[in-house]
N, C-alpha and C. Protein backbone atom coordinates (compact mmCIF):
# COMPACT_ATOMS: atom_id res chain seq x y z
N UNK A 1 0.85 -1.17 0.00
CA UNK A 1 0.00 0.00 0.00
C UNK A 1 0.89 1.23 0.00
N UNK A 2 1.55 1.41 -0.91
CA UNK A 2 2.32 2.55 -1.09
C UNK A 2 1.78 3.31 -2.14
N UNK A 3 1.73 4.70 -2.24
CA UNK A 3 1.53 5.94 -3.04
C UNK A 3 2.72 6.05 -4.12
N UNK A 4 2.08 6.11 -5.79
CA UNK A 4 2.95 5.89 -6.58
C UNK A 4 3.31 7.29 -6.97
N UNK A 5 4.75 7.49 -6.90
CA UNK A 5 5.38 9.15 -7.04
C UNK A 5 6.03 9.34 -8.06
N UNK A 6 6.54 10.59 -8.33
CA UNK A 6 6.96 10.97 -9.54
C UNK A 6 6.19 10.93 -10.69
N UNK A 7 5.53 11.02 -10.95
CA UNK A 7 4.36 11.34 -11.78
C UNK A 7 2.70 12.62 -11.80
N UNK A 8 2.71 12.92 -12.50
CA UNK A 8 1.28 14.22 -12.68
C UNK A 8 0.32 13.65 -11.49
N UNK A 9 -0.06 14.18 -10.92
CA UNK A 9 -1.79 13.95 -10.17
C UNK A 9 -2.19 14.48 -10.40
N UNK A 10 -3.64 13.58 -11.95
CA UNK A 10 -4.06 14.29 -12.46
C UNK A 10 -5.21 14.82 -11.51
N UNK A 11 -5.84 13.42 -10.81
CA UNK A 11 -6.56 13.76 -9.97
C UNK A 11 -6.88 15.09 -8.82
N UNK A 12 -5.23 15.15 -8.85
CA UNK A 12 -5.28 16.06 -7.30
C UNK A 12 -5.50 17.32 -8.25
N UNK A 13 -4.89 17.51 -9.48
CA UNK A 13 -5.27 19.17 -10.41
C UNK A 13 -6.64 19.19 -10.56
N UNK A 14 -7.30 17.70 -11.02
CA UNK A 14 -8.57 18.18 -11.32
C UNK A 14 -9.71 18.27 -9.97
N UNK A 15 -9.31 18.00 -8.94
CA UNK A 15 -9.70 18.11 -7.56
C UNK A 15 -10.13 19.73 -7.65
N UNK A 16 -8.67 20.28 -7.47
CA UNK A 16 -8.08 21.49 -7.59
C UNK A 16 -9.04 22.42 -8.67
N UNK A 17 -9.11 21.79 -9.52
CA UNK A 17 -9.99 22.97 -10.47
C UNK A 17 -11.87 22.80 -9.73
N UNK A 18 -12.45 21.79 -9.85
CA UNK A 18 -13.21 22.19 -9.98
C UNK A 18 -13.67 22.54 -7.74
N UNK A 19 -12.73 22.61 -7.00
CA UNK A 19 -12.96 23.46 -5.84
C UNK A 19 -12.80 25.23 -6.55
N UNK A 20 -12.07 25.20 -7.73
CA UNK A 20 -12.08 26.75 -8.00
C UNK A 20 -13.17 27.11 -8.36
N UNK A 21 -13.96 26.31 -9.23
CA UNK A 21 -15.44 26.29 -10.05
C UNK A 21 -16.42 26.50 -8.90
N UNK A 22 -16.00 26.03 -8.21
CA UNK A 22 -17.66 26.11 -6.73
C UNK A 22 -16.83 27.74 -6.03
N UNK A 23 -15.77 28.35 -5.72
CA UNK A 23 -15.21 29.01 -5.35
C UNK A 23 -14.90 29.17 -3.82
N UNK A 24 -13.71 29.14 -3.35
CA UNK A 24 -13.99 28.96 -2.03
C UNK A 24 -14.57 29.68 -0.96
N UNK A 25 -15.09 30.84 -1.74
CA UNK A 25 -15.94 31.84 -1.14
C UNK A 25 -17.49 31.22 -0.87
N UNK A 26 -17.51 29.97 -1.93
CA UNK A 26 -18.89 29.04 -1.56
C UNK A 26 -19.17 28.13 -1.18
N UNK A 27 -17.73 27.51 -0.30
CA UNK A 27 -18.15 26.47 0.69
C UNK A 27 -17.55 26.93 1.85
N UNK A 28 -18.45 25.93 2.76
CA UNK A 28 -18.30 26.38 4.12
C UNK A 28 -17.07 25.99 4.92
N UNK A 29 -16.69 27.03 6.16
CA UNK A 29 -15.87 26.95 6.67
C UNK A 29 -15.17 25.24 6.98
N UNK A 30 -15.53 24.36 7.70
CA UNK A 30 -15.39 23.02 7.89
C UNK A 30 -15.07 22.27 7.21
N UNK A 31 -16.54 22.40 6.39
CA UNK A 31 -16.08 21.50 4.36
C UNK A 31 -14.36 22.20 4.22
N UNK A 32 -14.21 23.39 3.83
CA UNK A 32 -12.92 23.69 3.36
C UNK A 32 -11.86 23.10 4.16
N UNK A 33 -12.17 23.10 4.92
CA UNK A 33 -10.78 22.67 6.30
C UNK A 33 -10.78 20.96 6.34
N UNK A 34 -11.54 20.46 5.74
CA UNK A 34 -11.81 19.23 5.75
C UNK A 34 -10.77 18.94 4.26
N UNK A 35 -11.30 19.81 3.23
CA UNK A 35 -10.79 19.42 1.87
C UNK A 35 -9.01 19.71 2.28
N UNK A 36 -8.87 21.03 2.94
CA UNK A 36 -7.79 21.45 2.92
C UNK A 36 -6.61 20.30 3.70
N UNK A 37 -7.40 20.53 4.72
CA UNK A 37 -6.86 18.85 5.13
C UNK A 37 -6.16 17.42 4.89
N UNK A 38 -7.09 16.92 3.58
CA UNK A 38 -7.19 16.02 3.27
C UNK A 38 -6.11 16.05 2.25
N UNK A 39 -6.16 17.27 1.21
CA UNK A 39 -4.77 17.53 0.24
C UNK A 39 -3.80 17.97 0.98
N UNK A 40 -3.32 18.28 1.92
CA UNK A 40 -2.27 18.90 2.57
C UNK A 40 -1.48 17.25 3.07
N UNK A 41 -2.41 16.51 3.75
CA UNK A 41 -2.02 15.08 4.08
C UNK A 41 -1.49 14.19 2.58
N UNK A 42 -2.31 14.19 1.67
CA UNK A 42 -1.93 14.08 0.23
C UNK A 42 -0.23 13.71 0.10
N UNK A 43 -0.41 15.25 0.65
CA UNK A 43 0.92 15.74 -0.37
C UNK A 43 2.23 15.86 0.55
N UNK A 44 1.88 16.23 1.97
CA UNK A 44 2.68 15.73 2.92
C UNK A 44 2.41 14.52 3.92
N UNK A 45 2.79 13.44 3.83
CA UNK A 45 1.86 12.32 4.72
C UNK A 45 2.87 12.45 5.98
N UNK A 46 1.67 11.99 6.97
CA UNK A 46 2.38 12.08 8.16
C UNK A 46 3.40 10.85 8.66
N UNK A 47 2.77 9.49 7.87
CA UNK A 47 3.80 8.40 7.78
C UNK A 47 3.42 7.70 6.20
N UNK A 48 4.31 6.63 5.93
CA UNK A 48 3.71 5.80 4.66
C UNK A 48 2.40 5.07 5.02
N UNK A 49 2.01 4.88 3.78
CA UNK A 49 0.54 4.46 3.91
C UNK A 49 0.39 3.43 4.72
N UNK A 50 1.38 2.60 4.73
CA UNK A 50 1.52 1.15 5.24
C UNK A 50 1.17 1.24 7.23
N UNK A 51 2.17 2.24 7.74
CA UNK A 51 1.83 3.03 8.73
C UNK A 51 0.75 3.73 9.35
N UNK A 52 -0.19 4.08 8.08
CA UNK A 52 -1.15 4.97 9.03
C UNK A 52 -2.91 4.28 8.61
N UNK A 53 -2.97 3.07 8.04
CA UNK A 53 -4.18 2.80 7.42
C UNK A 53 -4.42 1.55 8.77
N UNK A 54 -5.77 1.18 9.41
CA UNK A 54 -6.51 0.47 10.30
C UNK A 54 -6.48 -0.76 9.58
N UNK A 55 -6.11 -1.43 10.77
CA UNK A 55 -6.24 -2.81 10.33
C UNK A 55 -7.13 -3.40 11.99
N UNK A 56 -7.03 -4.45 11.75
CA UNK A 56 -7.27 -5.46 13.03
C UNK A 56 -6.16 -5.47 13.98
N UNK A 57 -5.07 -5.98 12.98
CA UNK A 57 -3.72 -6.37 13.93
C UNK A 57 -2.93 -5.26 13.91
N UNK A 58 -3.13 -4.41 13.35
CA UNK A 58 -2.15 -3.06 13.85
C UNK A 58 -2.75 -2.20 14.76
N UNK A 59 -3.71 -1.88 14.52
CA UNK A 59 -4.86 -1.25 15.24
C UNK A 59 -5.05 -1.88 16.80
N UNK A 60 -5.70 -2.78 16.87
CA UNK A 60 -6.71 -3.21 18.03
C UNK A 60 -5.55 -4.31 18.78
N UNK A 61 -4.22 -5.38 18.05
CA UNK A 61 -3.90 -5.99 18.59
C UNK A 61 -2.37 -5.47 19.06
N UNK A 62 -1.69 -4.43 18.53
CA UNK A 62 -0.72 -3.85 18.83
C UNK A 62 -0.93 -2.23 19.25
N UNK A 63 -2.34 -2.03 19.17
CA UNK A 63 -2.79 -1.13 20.38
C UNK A 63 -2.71 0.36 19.90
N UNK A 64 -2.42 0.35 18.20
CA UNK A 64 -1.64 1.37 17.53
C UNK A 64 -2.98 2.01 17.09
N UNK A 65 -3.50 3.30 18.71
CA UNK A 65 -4.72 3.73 17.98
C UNK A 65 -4.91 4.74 17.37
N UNK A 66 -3.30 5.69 17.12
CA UNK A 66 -3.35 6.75 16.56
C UNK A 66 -3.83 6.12 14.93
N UNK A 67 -3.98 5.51 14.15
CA UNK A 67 -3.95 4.77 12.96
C UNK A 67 -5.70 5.66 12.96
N UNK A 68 -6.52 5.25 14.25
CA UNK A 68 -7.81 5.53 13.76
C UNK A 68 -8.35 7.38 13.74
N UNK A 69 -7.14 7.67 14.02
CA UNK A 69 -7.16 9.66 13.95
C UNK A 69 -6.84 9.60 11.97
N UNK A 70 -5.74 8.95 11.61
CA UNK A 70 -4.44 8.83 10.70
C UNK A 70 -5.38 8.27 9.34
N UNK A 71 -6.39 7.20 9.56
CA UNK A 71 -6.25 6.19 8.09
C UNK A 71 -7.40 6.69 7.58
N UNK A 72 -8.59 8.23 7.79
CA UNK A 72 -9.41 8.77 7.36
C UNK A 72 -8.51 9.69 6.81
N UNK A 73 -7.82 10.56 6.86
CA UNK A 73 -7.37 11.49 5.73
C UNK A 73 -5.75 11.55 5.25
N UNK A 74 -5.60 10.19 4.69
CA UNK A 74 -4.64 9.49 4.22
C UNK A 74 -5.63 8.98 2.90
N UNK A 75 -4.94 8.97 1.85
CA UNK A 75 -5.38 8.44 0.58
C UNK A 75 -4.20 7.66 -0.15
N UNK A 76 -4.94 6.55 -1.11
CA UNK A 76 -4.23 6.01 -1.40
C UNK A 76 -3.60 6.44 -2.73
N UNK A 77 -4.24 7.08 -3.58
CA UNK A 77 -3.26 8.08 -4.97
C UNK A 77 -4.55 9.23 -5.19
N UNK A 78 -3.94 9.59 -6.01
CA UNK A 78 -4.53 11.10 -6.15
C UNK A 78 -6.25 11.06 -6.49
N UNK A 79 -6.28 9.58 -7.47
CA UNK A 79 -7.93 9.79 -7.79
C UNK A 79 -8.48 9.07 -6.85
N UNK A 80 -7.95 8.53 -5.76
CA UNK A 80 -8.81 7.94 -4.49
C UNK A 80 -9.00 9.15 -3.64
N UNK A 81 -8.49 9.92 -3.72
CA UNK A 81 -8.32 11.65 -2.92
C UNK A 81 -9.30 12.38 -3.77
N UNK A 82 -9.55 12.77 -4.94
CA UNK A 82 -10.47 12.95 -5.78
C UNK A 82 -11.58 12.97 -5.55
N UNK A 83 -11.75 11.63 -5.90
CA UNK A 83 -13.54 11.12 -5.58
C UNK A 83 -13.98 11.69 -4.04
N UNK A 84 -12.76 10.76 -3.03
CA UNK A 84 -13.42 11.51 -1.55
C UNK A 84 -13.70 12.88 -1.91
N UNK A 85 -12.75 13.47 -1.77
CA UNK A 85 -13.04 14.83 -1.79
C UNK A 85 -14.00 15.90 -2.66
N UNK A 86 -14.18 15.04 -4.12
CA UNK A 86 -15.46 15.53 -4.35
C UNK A 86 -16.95 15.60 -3.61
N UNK A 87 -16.70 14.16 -3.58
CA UNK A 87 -17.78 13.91 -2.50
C UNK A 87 -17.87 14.58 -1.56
N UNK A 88 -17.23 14.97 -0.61
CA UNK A 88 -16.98 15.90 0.31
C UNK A 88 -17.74 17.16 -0.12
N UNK A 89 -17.07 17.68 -0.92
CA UNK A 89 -17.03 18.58 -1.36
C UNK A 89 -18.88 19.33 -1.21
N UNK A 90 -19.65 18.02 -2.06
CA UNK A 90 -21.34 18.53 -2.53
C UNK A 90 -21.96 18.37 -1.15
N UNK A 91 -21.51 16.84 -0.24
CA UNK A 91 -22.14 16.75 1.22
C UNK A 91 -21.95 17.78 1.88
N UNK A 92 -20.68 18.26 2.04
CA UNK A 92 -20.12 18.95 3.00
C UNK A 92 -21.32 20.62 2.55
N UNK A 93 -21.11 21.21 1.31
CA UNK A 93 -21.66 22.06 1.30
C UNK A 93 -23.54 21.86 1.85
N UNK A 94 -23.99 21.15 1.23
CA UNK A 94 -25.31 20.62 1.56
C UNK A 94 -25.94 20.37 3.57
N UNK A 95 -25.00 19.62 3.75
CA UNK A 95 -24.98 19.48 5.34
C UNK A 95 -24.74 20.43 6.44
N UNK A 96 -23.11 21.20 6.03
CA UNK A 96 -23.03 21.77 6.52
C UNK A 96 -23.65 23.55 7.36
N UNK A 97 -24.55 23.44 5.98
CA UNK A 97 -25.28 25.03 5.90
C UNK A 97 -26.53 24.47 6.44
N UNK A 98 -26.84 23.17 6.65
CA UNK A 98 -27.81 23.01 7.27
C UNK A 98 -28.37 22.38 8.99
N UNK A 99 -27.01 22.23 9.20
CA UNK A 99 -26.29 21.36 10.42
C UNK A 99 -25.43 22.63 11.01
N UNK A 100 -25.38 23.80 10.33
CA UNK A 100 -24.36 24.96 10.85
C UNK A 100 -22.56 24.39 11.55
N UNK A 101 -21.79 24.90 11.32
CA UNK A 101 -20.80 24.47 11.26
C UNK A 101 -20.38 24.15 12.90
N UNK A 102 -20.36 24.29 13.46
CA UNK A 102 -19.91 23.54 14.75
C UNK A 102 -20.22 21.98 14.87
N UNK A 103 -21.67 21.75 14.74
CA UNK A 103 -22.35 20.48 14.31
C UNK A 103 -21.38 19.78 13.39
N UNK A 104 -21.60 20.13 12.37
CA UNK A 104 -20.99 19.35 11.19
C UNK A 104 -19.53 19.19 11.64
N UNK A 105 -18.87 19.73 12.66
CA UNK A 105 -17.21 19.68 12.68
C UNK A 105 -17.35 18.24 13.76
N UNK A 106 -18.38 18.64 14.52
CA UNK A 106 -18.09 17.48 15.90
C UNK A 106 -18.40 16.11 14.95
N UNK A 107 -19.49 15.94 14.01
CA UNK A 107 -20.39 15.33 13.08
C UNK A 107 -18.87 14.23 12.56
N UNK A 108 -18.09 15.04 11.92
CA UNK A 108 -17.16 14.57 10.74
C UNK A 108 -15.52 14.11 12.18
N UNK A 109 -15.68 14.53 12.78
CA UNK A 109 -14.34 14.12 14.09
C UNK A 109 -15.25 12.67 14.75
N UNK A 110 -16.73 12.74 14.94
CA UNK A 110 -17.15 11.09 15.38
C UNK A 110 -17.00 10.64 14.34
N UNK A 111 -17.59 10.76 13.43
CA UNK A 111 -17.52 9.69 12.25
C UNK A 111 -16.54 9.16 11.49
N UNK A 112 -15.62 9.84 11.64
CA UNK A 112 -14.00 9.71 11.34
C UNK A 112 -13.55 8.53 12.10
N UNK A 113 -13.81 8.72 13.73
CA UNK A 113 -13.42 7.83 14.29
C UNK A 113 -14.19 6.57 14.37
N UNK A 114 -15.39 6.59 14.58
CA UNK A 114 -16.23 5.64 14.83
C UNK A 114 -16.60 4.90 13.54
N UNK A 115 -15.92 4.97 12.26
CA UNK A 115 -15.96 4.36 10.93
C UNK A 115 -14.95 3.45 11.24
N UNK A 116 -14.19 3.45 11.65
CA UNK A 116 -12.22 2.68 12.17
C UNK A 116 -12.53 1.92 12.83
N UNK A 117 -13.94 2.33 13.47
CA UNK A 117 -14.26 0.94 15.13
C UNK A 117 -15.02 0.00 14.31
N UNK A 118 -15.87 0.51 13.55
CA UNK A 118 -16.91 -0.54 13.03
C UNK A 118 -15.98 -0.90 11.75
N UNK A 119 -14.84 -0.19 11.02
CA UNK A 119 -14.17 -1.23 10.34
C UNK A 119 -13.60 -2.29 10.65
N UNK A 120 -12.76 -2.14 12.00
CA UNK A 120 -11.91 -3.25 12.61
C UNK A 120 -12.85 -4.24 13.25
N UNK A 121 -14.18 -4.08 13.52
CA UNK A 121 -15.24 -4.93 14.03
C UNK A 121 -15.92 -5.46 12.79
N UNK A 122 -16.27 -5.22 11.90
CA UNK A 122 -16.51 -5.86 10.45
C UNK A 122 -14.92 -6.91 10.22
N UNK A 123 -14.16 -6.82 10.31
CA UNK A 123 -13.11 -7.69 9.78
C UNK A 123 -12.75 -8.46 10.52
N UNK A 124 -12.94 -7.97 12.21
CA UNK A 124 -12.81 -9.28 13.22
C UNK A 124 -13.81 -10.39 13.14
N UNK A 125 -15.08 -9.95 13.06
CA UNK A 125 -16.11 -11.10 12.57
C UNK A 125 -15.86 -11.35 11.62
N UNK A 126 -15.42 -11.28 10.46
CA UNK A 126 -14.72 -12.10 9.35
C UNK A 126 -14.14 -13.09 9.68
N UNK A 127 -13.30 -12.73 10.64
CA UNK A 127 -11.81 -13.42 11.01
C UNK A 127 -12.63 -14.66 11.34
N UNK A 128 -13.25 -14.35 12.44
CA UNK A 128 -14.14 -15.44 13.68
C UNK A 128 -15.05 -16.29 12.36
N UNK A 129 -16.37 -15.73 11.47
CA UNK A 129 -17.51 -16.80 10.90
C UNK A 129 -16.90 -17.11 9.84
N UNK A 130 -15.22 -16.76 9.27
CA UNK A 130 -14.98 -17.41 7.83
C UNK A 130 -13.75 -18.15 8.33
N UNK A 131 -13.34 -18.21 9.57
CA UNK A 131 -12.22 -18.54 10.41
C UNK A 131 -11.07 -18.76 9.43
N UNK A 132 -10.57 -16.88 8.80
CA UNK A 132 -9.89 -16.68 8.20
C UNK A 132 -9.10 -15.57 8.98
N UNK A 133 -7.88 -15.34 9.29
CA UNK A 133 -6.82 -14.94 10.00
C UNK A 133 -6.46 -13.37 8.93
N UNK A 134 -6.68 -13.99 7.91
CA UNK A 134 -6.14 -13.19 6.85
C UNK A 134 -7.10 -11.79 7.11
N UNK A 135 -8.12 -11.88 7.78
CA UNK A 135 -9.01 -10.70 7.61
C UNK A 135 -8.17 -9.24 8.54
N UNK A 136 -7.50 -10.01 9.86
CA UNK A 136 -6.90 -9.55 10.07
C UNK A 136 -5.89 -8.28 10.05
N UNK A 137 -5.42 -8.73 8.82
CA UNK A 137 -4.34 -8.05 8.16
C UNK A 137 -4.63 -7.09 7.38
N UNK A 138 -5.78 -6.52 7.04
CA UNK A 138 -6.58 -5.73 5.96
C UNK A 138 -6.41 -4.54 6.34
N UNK A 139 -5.67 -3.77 5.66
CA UNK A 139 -5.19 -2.51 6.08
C UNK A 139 -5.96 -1.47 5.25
N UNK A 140 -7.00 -0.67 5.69
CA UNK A 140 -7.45 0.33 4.86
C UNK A 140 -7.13 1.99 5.26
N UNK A 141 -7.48 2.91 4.41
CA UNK A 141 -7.35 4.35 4.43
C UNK A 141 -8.45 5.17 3.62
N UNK A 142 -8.43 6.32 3.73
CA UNK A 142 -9.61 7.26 3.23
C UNK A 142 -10.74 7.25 3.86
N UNK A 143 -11.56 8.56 3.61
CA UNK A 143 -12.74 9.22 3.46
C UNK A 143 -13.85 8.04 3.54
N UNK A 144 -13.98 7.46 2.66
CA UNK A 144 -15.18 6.75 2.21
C UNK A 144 -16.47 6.52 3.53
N UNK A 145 -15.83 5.97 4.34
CA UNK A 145 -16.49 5.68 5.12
C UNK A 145 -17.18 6.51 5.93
N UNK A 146 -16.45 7.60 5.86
CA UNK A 146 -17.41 9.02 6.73
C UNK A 146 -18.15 9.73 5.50
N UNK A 147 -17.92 9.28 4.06
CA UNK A 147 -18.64 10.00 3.35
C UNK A 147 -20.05 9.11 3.13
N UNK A 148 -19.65 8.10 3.40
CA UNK A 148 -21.43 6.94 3.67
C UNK A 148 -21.81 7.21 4.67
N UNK A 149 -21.27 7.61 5.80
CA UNK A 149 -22.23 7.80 6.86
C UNK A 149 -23.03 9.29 6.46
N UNK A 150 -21.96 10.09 6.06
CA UNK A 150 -22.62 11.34 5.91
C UNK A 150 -24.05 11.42 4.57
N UNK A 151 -23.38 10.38 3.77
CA UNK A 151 -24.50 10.52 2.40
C UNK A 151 -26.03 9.95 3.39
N UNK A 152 -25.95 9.41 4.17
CA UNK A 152 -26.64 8.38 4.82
C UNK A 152 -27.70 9.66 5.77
N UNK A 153 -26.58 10.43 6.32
CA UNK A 153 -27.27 11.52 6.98
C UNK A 153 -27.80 12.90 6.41
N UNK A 154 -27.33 12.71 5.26
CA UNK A 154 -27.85 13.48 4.01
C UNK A 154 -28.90 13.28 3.72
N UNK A 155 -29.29 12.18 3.43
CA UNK A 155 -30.77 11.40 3.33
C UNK A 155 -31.61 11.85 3.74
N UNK A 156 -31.52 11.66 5.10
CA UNK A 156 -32.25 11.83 6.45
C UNK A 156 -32.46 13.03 6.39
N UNK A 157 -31.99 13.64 6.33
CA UNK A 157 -32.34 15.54 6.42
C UNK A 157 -32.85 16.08 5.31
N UNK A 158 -32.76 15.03 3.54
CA UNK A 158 -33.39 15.46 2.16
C UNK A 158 -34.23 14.27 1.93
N UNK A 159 -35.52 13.91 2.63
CA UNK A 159 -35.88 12.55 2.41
C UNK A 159 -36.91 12.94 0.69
N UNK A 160 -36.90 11.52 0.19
CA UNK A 160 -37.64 11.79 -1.06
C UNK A 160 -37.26 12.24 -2.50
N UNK A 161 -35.43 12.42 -2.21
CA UNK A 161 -34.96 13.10 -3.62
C UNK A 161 -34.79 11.91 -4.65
N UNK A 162 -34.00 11.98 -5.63
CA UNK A 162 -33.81 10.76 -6.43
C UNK A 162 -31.77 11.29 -7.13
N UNK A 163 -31.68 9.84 -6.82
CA UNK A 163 -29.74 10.14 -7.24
C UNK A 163 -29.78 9.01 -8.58
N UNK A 164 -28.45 9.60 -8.78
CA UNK A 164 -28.29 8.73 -10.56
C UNK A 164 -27.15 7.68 -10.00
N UNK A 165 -27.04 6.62 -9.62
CA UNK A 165 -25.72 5.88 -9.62
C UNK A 165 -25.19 4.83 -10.81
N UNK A 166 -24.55 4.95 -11.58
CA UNK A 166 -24.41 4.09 -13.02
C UNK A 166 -25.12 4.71 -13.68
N UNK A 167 -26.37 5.89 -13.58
CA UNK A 167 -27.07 6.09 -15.09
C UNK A 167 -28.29 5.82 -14.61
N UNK A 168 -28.41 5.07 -13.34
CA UNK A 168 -29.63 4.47 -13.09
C UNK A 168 -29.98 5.01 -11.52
N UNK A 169 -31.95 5.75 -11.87
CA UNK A 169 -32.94 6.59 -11.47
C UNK A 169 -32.48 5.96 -10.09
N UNK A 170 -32.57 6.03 -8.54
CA UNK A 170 -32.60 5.55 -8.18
C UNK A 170 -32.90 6.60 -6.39
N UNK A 171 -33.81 6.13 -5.73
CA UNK A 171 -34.33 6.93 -4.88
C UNK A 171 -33.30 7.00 -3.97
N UNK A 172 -33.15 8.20 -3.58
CA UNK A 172 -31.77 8.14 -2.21
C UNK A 172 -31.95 7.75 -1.10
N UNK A 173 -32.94 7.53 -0.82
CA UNK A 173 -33.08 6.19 0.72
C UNK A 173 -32.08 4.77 -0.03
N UNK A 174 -32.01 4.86 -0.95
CA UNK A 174 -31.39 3.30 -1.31
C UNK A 174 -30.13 3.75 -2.13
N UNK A 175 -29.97 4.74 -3.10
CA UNK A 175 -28.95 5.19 -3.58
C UNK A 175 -27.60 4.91 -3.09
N UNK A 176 -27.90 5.34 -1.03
CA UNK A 176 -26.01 4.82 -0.98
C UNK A 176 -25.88 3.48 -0.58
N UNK A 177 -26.90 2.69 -0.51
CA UNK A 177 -26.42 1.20 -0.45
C UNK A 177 -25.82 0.78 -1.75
N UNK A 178 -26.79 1.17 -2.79
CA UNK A 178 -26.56 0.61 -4.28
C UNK A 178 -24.99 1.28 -4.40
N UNK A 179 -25.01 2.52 -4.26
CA UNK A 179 -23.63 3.13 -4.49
C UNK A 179 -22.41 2.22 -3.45
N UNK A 180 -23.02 1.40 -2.64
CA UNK A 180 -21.96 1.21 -1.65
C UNK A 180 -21.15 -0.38 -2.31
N UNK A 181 -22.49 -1.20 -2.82
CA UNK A 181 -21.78 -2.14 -3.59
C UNK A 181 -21.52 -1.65 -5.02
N UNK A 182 -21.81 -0.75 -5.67
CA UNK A 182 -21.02 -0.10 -6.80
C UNK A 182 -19.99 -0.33 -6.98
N UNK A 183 -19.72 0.59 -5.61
CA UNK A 183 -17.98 1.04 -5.57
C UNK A 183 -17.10 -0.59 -5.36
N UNK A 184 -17.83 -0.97 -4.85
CA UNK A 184 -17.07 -2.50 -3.63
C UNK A 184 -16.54 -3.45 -5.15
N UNK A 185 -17.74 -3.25 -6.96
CA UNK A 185 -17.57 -3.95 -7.48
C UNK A 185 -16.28 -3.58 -8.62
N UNK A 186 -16.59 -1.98 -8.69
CA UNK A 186 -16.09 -1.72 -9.67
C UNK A 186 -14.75 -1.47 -8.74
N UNK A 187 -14.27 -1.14 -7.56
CA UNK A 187 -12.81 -0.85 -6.66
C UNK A 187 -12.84 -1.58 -5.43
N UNK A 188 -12.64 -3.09 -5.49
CA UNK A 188 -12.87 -3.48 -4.73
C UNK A 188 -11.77 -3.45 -3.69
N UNK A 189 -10.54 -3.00 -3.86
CA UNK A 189 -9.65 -3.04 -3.06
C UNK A 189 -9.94 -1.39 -1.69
């Protein structure tokens, strides 16, 4: 799980442009500090990826719990930073102006963390009903997971809209499940 260097991110420019297109005069304080965040970690990481992404056995059995501050705004290349952060980007504006920003800051610091607990608890029951060891070892990083909780709480506060995932109509009470095995099929790593 290493970040491949020396090369363009095209991702992180086109990140970059279209935060200029919304202007940062039009998202909210938090959202920005969130995005700003997230590319600043990008581009300076605080350790290698290998280091800062949640696992079972790095995490919970060697006690290493800074990992669950660390493996939410750590990405794995520029268009896995991308997508989060687009995403970010429409929730964050949407939520945040409606949740007012103090909310939304405490909102995105639980969910950050409490995505890391229920990851390492999803992979320990792996371990245990497929009595596979290997689950163990599953080291992940990024956004994603606070951006499902948040699409999730997005919902809840816009009930009744309709989202496009693949092309296909699809009501947003169900949208981020469908979107959730989307992603799982088309990036499953």
């Amino acid at each position: 799980m290493q970040r491949r260097q020396g090369r363009v991110n095209a991702g992180l420019l086109l990140l970059l442009y279209q935060i200029s297109q919304v202007g940062l005069q039009n998202i909210p304080s938090v959202t920005l500090g969130v995005l700003a965040l997230n590319i600043f970690l990008f581009l300076n990481p605080v350790r290698p990826l290998s280091e800062v992404c949640i696992s079972v056995k790095e995490s919970f059995y060697r006690k290493n719990w800074q990992r669950l501050l660390l493996s939410p705004v750590h990405h794995a290349d520029d268009w896995h930073l991308y997508y989060n952060m687009i995403s970010m980007l429409w929730k964050g504006i949407m939520l945040e102006r409606k949740l007012k920003s103090i909310w939304f800051a405490y909102i995105i610091a639980v969910f950050s963390v409490l995505i890391g607990i229920v990851y390492m608890v999803l992979e320990f029951m792996l371990v245990k009903i497929l009595d596979d060891p290997s689950y163990e070892m599953n080291c992940a990083v990024g956004f994603s997971g606070v951006l499902f909780a948040l699409k999730v709480l997005n919902n809840h506060y816009n009930p009744g809209r309709v989202s496009s995932v693949l092309g296909l109509q699809i009501s947003s009470k169900y949208a981020c499940w469908v979107e959730l095995v989307a992603i799982h099929l088309i990036s499953p790593g």
